[in-house]
PDB file of N, CA and C in Angstrom:
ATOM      1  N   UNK A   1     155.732 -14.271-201.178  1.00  0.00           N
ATOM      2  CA  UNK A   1     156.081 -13.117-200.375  1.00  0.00           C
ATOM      3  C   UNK A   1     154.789 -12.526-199.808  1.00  0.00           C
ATOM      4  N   UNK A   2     154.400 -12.198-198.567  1.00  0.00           N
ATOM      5  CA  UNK A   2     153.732 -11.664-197.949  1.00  0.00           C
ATOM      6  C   UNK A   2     153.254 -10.531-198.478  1.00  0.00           C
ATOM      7  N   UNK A   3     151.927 -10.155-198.927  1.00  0.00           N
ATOM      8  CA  UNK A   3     151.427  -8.739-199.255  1.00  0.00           C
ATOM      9  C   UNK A   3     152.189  -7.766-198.651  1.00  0.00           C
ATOM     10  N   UNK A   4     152.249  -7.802-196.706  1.00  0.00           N
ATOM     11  CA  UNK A   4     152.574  -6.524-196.358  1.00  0.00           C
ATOM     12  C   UNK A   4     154.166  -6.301-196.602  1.00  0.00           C
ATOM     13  N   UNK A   5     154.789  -6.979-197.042  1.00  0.00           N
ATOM     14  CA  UNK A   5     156.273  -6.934-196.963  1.00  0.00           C
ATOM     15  C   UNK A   5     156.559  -6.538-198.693  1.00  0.00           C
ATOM     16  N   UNK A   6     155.648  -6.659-199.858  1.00  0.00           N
ATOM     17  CA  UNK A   6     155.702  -6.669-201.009  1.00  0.00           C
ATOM     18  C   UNK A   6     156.293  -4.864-200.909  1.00  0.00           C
ATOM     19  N   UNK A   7     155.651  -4.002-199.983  1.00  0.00           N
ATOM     20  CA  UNK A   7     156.115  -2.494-199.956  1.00  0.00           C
ATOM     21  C   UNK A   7     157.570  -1.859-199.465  1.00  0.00           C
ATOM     22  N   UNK A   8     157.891  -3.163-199.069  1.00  0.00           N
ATOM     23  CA  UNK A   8     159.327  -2.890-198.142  1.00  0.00           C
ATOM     24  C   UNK A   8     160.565  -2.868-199.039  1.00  0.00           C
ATOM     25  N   UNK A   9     160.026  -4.011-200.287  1.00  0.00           N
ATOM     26  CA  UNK A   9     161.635  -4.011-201.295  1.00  0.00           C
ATOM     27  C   UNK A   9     161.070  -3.326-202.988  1.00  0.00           C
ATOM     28  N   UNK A  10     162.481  -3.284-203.377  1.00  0.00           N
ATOM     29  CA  UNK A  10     162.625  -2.848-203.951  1.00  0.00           C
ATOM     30  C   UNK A  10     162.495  -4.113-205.837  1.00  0.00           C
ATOM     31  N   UNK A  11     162.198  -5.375-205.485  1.00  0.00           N
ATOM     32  CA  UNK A  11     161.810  -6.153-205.718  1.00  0.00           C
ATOM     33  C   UNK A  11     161.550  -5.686-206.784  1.00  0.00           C
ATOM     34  N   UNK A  12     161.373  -6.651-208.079  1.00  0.00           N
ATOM     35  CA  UNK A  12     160.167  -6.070-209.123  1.00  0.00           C
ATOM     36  C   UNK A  12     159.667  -7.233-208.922  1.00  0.00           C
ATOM     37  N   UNK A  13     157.862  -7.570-208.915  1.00  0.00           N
ATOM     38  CA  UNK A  13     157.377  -8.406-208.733  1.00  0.00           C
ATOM     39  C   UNK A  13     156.360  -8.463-209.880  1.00  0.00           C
ATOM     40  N   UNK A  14     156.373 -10.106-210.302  1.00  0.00           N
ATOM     41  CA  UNK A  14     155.983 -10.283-212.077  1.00  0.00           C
ATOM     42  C   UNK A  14     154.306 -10.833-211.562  1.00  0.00           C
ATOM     43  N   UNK A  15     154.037 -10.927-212.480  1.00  0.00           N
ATOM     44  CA  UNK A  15     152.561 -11.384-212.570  1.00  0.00           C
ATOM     45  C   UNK A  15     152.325 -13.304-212.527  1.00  0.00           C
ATOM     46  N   UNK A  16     151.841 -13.638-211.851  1.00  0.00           N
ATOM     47  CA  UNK A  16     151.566 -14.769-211.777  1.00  0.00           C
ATOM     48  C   UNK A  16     151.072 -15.715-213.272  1.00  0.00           C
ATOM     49  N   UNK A  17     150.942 -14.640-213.960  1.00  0.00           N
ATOM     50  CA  UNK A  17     149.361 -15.475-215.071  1.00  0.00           C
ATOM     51  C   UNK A  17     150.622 -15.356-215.807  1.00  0.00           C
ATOM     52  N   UNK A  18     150.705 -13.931-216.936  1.00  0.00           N
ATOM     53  CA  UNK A  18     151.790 -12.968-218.308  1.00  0.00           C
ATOM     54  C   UNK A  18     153.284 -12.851-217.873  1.00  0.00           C
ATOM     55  N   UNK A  19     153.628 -13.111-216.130  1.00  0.00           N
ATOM     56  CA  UNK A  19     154.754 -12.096-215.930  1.00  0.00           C
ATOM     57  C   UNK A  19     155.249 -10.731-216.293  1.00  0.00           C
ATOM     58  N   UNK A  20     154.242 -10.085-216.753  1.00  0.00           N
ATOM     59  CA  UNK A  20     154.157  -8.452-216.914  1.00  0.00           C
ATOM     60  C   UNK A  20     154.477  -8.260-215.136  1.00  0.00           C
ATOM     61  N   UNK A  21     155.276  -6.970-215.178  1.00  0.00           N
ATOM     62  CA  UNK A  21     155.365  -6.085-214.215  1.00  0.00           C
ATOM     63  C   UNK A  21     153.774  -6.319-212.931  1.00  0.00           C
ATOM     64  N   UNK A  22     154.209  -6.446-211.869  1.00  0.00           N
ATOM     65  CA  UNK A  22     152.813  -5.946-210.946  1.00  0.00           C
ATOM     66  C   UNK A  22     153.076  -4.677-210.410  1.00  0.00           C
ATOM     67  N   UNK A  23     152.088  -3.604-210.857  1.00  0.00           N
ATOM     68  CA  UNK A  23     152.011  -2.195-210.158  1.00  0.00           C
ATOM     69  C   UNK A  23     151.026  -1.511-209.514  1.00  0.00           C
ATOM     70  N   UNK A  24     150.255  -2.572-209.420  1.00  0.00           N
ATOM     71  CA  UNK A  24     149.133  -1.751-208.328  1.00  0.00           C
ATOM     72  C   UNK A  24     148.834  -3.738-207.727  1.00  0.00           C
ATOM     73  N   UNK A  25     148.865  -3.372-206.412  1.00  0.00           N
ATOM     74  CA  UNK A  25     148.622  -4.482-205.784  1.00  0.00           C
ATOM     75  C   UNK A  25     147.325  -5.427-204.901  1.00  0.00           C
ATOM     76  N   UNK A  26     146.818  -4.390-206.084  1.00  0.00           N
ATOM     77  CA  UNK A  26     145.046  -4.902-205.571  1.00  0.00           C
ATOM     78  C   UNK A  26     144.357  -6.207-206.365  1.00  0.00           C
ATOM     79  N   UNK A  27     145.302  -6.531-207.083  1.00  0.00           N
ATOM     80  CA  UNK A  27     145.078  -7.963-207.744  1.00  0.00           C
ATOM     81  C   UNK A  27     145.540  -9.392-207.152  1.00  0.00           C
ATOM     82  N   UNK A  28     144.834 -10.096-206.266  1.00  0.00           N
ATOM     83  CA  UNK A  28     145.769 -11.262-205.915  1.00  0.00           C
ATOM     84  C   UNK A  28     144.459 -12.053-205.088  1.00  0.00           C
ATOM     85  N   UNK A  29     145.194 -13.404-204.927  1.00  0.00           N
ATOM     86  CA  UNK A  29     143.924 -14.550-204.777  1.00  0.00           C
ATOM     87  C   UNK A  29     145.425 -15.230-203.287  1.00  0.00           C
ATOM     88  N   UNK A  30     144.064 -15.534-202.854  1.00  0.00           N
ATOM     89  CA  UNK A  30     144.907 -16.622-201.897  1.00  0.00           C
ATOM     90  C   UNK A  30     144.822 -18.138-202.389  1.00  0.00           C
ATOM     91  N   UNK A  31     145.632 -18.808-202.290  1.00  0.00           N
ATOM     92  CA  UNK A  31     145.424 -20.284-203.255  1.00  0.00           C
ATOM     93  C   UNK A  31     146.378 -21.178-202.080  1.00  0.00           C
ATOM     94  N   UNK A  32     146.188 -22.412-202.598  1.00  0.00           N
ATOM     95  CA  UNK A  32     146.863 -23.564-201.555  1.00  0.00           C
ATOM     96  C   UNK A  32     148.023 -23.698-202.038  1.00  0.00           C
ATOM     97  N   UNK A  33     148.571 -23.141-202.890  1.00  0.00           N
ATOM     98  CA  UNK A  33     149.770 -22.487-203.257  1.00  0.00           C
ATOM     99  C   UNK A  33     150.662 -21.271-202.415  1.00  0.00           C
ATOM    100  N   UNK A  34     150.019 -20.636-201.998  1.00  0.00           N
ATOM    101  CA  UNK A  34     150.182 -19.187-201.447  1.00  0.00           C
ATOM    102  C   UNK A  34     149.650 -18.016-201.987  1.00  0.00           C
ATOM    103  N   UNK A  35     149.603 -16.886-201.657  1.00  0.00           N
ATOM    104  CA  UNK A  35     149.006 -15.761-202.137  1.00  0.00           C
ATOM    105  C   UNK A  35     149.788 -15.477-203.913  1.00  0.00           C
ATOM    106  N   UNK A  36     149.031 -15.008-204.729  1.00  0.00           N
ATOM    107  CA  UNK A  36     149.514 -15.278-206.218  1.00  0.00           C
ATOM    108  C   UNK A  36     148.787 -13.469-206.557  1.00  0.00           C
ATOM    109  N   UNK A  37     149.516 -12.918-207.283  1.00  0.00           N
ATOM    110  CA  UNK A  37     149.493 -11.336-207.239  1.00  0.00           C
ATOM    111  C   UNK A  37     149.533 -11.340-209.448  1.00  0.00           C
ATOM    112  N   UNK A  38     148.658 -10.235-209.532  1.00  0.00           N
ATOM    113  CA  UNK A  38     148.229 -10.140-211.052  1.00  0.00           C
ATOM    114  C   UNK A  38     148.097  -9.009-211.095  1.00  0.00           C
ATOM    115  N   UNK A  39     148.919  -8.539-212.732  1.00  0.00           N
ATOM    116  CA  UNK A  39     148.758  -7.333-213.079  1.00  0.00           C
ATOM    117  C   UNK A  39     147.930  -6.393-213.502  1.00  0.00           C
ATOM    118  N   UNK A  40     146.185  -7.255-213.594  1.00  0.00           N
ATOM    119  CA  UNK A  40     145.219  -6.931-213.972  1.00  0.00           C
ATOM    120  C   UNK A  40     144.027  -7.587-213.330  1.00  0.00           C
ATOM    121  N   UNK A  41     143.163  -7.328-213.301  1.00  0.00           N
ATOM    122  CA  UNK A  41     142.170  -7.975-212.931  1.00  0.00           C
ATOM    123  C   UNK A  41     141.609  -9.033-214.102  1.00  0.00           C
ATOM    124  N   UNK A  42     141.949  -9.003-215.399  1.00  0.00           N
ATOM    125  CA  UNK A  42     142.148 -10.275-216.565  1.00  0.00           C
ATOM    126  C   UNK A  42     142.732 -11.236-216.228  1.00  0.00           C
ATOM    127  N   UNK A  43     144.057 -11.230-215.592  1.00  0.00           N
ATOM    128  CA  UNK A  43     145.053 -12.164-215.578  1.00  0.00           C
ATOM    129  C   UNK A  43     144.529 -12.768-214.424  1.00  0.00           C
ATOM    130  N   UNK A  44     144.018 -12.109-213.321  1.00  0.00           N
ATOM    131  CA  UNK A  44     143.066 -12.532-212.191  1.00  0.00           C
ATOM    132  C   UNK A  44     142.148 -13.615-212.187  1.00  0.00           C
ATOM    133  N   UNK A  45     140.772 -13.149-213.301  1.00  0.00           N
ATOM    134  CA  UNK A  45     140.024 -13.623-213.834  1.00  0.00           C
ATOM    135  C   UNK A  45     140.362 -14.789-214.650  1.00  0.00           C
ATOM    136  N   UNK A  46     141.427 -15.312-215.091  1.00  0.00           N
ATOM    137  CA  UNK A  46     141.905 -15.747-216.331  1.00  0.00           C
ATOM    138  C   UNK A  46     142.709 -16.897-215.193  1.00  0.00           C
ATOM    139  N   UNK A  47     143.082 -16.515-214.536  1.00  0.00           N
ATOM    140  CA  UNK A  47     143.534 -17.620-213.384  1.00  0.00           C
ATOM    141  C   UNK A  47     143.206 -18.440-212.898  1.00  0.00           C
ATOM    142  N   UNK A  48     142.183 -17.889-212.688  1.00  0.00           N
ATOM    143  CA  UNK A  48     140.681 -18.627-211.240  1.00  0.00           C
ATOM    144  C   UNK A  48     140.105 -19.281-212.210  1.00  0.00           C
ATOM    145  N   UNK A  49     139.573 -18.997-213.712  1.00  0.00           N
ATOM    146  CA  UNK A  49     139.122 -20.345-214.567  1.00  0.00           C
ATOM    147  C   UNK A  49     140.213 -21.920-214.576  1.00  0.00           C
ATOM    148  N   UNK A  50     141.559 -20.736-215.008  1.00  0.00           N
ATOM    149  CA  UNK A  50     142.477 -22.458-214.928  1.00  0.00           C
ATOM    150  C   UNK A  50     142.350 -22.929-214.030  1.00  0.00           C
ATOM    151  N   UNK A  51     142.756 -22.320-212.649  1.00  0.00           N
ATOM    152  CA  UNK A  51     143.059 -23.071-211.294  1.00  0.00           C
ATOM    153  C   UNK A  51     141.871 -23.225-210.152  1.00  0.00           C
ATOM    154  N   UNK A  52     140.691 -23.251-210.804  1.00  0.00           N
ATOM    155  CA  UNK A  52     139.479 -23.557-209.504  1.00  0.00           C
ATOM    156  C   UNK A  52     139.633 -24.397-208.155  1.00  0.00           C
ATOM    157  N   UNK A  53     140.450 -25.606-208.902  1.00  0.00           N
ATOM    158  CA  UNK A  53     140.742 -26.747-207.400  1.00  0.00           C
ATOM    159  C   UNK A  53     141.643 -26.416-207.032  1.00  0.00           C
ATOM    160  N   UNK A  54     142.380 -24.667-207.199  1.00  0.00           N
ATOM    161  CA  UNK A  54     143.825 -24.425-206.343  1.00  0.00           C
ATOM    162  C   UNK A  54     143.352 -23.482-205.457  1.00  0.00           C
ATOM    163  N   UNK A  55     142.086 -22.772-205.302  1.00  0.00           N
ATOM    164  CA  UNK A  55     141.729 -21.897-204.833  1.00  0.00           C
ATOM    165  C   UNK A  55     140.835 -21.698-203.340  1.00  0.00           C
ATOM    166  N   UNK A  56     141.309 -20.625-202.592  1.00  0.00           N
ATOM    167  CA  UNK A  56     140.773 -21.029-200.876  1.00  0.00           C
ATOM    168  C   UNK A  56     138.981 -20.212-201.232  1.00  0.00           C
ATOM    169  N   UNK A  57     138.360 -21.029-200.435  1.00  0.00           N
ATOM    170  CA  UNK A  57     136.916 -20.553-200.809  1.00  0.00           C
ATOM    171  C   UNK A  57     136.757 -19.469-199.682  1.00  0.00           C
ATOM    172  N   UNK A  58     135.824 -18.698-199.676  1.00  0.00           N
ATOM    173  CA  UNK A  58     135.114 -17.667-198.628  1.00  0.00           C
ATOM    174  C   UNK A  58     135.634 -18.695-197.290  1.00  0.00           C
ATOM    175  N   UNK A  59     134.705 -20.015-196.752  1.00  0.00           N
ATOM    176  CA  UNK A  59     134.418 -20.195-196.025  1.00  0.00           C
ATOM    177  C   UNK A  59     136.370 -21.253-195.646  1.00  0.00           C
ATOM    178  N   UNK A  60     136.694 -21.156-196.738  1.00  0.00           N
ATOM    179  CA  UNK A  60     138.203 -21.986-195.652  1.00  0.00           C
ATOM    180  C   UNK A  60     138.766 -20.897-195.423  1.00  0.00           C
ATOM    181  N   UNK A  61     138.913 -19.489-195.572  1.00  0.00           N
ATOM    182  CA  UNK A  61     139.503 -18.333-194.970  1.00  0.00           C
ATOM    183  C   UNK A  61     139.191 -18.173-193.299  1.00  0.00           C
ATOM    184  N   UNK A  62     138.269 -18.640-193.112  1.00  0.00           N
ATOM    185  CA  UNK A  62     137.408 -18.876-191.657  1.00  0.00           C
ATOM    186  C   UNK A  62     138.463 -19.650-190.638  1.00  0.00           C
TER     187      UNK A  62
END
């Protein structure tokens, strides 16, 4: 689901890593997966170790 559309429903949207609740939406990675949203900046962190070869670098955002 699109970041900007995440404000439009009423959705509950789980955490990518725990599936805990997401409530502040400043946690999320873009991946060759699609955008992936975390309830913490741990679960964030804790992501990007498992999934390094899933992840878009600085320069493929370009």
């Amino acid at each position: 689901m699109p970041f900007s559309l995440i404000y439009m429903t009423d959705t509950k949207i789980e955490c990518n890593l725990c599936g805990l609740p997401v409530e502040i939406f400043a946690f999320s990675l873009k991946t060759t997966q699609g955008e992936k949203l975390f309830c913490c900046e741990g679960c964030k962190s804790i992501f990007k170790l498992l999934n390094e070869d899933k992840l878009f670098s600085d320069s493929d955002m370009d």
